[in-house]
Protein backbone atom coordinates (compact mmCIF):
# COMPACT_ATOMS: atom_id res chain seq x y z
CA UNK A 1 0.00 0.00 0.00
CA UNK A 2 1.23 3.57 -0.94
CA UNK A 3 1.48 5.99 2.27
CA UNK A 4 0.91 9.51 2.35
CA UNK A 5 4.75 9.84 2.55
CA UNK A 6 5.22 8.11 -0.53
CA UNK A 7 2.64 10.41 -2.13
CA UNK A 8 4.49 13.44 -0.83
CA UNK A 9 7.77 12.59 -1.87
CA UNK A 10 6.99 11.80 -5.09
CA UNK A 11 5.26 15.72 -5.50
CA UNK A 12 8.30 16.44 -3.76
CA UNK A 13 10.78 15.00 -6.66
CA UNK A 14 8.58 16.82 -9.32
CA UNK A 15 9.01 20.63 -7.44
CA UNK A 16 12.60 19.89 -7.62
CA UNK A 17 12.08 19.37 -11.36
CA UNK A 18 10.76 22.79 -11.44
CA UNK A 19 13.63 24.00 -9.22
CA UNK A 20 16.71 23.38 -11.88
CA UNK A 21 17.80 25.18 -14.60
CA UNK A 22 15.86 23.69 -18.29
CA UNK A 23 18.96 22.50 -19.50
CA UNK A 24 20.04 19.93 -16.55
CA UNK A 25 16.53 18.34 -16.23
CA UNK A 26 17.33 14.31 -17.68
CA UNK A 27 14.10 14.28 -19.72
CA UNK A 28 13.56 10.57 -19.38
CA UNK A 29 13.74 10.63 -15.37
CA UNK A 30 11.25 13.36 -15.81
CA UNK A 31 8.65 11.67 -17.69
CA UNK A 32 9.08 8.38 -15.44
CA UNK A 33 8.53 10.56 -12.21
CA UNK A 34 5.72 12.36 -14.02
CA UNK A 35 4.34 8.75 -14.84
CA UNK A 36 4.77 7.46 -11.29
CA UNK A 37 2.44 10.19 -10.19
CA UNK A 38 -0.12 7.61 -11.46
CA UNK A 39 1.48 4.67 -10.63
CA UNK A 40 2.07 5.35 -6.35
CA UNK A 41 2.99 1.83 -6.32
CA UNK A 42 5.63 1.48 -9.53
CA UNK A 43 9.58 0.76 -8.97
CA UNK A 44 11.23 3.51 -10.10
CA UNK A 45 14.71 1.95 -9.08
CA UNK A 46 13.03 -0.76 -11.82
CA UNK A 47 12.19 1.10 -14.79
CA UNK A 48 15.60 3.47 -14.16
CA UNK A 49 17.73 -0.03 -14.70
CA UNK A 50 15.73 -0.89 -17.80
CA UNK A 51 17.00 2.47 -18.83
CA UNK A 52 20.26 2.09 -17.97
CA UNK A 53 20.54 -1.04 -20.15
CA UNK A 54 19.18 0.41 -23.09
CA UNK A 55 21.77 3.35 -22.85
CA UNK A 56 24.26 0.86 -22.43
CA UNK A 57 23.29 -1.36 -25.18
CA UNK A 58 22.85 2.11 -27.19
CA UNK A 59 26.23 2.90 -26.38
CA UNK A 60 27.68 -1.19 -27.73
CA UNK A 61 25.94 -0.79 -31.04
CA UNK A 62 26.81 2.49 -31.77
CA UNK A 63 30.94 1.69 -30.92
CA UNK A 64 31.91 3.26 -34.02
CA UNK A 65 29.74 5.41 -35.34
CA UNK A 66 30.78 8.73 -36.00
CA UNK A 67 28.25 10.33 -38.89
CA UNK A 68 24.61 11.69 -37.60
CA UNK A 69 22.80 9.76 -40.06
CA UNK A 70 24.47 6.25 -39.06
CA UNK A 71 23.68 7.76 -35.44
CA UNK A 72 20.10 8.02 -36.11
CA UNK A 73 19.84 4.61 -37.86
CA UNK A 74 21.57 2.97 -34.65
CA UNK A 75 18.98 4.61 -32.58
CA UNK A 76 15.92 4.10 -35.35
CA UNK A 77 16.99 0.27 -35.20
CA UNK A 78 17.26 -0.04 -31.33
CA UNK A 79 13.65 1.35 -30.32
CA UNK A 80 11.99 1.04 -33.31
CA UNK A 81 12.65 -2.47 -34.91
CA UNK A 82 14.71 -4.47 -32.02
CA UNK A 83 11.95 -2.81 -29.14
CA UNK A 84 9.45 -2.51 -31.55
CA UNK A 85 7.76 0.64 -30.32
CA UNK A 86 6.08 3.09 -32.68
CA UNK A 87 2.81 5.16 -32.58
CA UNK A 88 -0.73 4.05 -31.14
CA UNK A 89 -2.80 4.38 -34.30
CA UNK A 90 -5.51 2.54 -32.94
CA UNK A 91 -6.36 3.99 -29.54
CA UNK A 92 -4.83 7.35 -30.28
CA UNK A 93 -6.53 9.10 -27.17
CA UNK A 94 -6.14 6.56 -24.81
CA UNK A 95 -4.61 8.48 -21.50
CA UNK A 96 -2.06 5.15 -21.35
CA UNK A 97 -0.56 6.67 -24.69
CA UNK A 98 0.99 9.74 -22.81
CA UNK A 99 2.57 7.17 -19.96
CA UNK A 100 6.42 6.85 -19.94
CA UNK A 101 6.13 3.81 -17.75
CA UNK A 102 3.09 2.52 -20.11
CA UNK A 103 5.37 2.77 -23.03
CA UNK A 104 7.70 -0.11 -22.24
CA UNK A 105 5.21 -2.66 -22.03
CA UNK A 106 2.45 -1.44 -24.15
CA UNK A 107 5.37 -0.46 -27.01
CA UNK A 108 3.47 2.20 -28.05
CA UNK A 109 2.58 5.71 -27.38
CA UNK A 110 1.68 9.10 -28.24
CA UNK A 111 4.68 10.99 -30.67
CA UNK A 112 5.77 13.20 -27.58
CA UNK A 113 6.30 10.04 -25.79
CA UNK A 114 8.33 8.49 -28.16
CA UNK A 115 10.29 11.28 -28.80
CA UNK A 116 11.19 11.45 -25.24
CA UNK A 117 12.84 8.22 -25.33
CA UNK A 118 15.01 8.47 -28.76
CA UNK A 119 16.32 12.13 -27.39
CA UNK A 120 16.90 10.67 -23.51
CA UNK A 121 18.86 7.85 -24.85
CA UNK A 122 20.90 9.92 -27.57
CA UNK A 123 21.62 12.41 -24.93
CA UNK A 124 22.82 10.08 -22.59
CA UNK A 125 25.74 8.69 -24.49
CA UNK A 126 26.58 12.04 -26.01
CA UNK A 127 24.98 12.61 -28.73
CA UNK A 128 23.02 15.67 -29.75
CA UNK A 129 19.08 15.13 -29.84
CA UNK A 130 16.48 17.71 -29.29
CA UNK A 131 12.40 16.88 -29.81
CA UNK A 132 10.94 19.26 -32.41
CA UNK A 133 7.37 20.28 -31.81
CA UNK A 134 4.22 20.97 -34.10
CA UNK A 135 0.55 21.18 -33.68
CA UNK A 136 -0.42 17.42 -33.39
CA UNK A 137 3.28 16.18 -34.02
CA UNK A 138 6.83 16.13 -32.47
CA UNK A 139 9.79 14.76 -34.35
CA UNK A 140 13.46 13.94 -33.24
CA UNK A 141 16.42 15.78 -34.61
CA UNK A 142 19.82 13.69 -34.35
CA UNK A 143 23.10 16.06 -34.36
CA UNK A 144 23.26 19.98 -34.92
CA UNK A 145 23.46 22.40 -37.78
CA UNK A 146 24.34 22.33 -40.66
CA UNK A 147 24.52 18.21 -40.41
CA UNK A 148 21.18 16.80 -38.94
CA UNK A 149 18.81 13.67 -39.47
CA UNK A 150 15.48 14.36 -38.78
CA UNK A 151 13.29 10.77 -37.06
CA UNK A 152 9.73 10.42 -37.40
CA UNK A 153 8.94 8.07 -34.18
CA UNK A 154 5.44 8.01 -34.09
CA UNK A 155 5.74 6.09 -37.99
CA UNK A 156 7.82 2.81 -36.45
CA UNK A 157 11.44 6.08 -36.39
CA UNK A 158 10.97 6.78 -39.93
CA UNK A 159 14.13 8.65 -41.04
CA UNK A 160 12.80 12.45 -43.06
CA UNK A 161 14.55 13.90 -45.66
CA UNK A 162 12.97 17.03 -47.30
CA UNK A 163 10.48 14.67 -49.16
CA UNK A 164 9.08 12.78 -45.96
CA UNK A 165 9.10 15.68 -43.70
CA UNK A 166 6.93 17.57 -46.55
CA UNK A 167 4.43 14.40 -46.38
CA UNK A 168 4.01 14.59 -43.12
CA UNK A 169 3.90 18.45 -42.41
CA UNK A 170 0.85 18.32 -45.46
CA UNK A 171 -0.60 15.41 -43.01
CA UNK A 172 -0.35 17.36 -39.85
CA UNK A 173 -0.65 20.84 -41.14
CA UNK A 174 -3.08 20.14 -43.94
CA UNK A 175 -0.22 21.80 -45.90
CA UNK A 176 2.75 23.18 -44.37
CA UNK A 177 2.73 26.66 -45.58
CA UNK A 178 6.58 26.84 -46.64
CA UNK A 179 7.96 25.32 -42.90
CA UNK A 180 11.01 23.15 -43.90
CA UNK A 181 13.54 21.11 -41.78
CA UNK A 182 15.49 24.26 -40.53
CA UNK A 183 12.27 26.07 -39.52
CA UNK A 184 11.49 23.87 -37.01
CA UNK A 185 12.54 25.06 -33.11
CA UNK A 186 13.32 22.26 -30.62
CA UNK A 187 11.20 22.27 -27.86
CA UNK A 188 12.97 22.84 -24.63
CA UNK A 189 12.73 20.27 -21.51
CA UNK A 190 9.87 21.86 -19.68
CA UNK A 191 7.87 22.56 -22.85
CA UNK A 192 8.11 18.89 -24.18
CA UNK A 193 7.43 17.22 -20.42
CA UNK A 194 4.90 20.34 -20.29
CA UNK A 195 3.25 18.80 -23.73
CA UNK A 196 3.44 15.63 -22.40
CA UNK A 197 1.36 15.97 -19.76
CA UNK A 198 -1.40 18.57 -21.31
CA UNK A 199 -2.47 15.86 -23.59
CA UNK A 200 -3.76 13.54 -21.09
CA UNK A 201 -5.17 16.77 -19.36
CA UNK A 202 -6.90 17.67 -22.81
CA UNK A 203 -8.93 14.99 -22.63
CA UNK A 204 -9.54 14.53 -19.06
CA UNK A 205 -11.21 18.42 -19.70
CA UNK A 206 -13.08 17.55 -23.02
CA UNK A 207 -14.53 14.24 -21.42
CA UNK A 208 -15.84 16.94 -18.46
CA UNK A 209 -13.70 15.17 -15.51
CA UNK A 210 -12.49 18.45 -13.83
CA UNK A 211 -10.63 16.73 -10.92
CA UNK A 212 -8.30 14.75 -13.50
CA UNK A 213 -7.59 17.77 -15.51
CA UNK A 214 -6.73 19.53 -12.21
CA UNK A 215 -4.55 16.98 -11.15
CA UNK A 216 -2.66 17.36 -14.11
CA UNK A 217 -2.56 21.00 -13.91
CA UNK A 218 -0.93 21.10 -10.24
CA UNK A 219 1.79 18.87 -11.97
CA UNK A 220 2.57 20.98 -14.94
CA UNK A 221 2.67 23.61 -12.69
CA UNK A 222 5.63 21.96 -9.91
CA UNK A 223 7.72 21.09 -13.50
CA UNK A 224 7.06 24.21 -14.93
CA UNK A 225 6.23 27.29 -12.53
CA UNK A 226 7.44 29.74 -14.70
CA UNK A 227 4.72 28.88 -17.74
CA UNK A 228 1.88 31.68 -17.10
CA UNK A 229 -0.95 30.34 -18.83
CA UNK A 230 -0.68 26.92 -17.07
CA UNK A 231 -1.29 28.89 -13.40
CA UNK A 232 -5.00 30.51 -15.45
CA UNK A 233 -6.16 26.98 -16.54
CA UNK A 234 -5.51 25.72 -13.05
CA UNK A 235 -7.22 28.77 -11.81
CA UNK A 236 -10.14 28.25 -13.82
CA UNK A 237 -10.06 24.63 -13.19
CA UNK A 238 -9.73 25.35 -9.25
CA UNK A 239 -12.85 27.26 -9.43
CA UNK A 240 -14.60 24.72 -11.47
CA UNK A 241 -14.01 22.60 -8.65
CA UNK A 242 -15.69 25.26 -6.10
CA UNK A 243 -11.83 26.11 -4.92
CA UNK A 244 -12.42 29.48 -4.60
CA UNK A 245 -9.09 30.31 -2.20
CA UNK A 246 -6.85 27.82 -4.35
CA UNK A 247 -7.93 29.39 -7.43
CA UNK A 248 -6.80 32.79 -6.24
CA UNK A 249 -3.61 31.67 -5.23
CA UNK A 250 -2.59 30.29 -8.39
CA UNK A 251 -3.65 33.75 -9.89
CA UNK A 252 -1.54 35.42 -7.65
CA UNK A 253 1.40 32.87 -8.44
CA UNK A 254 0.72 33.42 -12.50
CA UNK A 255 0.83 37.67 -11.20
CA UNK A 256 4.64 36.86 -10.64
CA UNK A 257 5.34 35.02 -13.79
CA UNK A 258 5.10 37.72 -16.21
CA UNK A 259 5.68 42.01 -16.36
CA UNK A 260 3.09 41.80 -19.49
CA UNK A 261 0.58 44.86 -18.76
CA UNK A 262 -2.14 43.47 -20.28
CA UNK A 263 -1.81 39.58 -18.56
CA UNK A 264 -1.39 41.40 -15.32
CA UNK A 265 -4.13 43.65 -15.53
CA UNK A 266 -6.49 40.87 -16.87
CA UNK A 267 -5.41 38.53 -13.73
CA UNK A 268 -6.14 41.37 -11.59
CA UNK A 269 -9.62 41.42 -13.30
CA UNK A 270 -10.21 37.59 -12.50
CA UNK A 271 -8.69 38.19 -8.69
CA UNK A 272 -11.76 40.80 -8.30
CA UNK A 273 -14.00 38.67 -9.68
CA UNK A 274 -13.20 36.29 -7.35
CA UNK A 275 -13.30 38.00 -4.34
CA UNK A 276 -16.77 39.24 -5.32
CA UNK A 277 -17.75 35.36 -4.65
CA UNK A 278 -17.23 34.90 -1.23
């Protein structure tokens, strides 16, 4: 049986997430604590030694290789054809999709999710990786300018060149309005765990289950304090929930996230409305 101690030292480990600088955060430790929040009773010790030997196995079969693309094959071949894990095209909004611990049984998952893997495990023995994020889609990108290999995950770690990418962008994009491969930003840490999580709490808000969605919230929030609009959707979610008091305080937490006149003065507005209700 989980204890209340458990339960607070897991919260615990995710404020400390929000605590350190974007760049040190070890995405894949993220998403596993992020995924524990669900599973109380999961062995994180576990699932962080099945990690381990998949960096280390990473690191045999790639003895060698010094050219990104052969880097992003070796990775391509490890998760998607020897682990076989590739997109969920058949339960797409199943919550399980967006679960980091789900993913290594289930072997399939949402393309955040997947990316999250491919750039934890490249990272880890050196390589560059960084998750590139669009509406609906998030690919990998092996190595750094000018020489880069671009990794569809979510279609069994399709490697893109300028033809594939274009495919896909017209699928996701319904035409990608001139974006190529060098358009594309790479999401930082927060913003891809941050993504990770608002897709489960998407649907836990369009299938009307306010306590989920606020549940979610309060995490993205302790991994990512310093996103604004993440304290006014728990804030509205809060009062949803008849949480008058919490739902001020996370106004007044999102009033010291931003020096934008017009957010400020439009949280102020919401902090009066408030107060009219008690």
């Amino acid at each position: 049986m989980t204890s209340a101690t458990d339960v607070a030292l897991r919260t615990s480990d995710l404020a400390r997430v929000g605590l350190v600088d974007d760049v040190a955060i070890d995405l894949a430790d993220a998403a596993l604590l992020l995924a524990a929040a669900d599973h109380p009773d999961a062995a994180l010790d576990t699932a962080r030694a099945r990690l381990t030997g998949l960096v280390l196995r990473l690191q045999r079969e790639a003895a060698g290789i010094d050219t990104v693309a052969a880097r992003a094959r070796t990775l391509r071949d490890l998760i998607a054809h020897t682990l076989e894990m590739t997109g969920e095209t058949n339960d797409y909004d199943n919550p399980k999709n967006a679960d980091f611990l789900e993913l290594f049984d289930r072997k399939v998952g949402l393309p955040v999710t997947l990316s999250i893997l491919y750039v934890a495990l490249a990272r880890r023995i050196g390589w560059i990786a960084d998750p590139l994020g669009l509406p609906g889609h998030v690919f990998v990108r092996v190595g750094a300018e000018p020489v880069t290999q671009l990794i569809d995950p979510y279609d069994g770690g399709r490697l893109l060149g300028s033809a594939g990418l274009s495919t896909v962008l017209d699928r996701v994009l319904g035409g990608n309005g001139g974006i190529e491969a060098d358009h594309l930003v790479p999401l930082s840490n927060r913003a891809t765990l941050v993504r990770l999580v608002s897709n489960q709490a998407t649907r836990a808000r369009r299938a009307g289950d306010v306590a989920r969605a606020l549940t979610l919230h309060e995490r993205m929030t302790l991994i990512a304090p310093g996103f604004t609009g993440l304290w006014w959707e728990r804030a509205r979610l809060e009062q949803l929930a008849g949480d008058v008091a919490s739902a001020r305080a996370s106004l007044g937490s999102m009033l010291e996230t931003t020096r934008d006149a017009a957010i400020r003065q439009r949280i102020r507005a919401a902090l009066t409305a408030l107060a009219r209700t008690n």
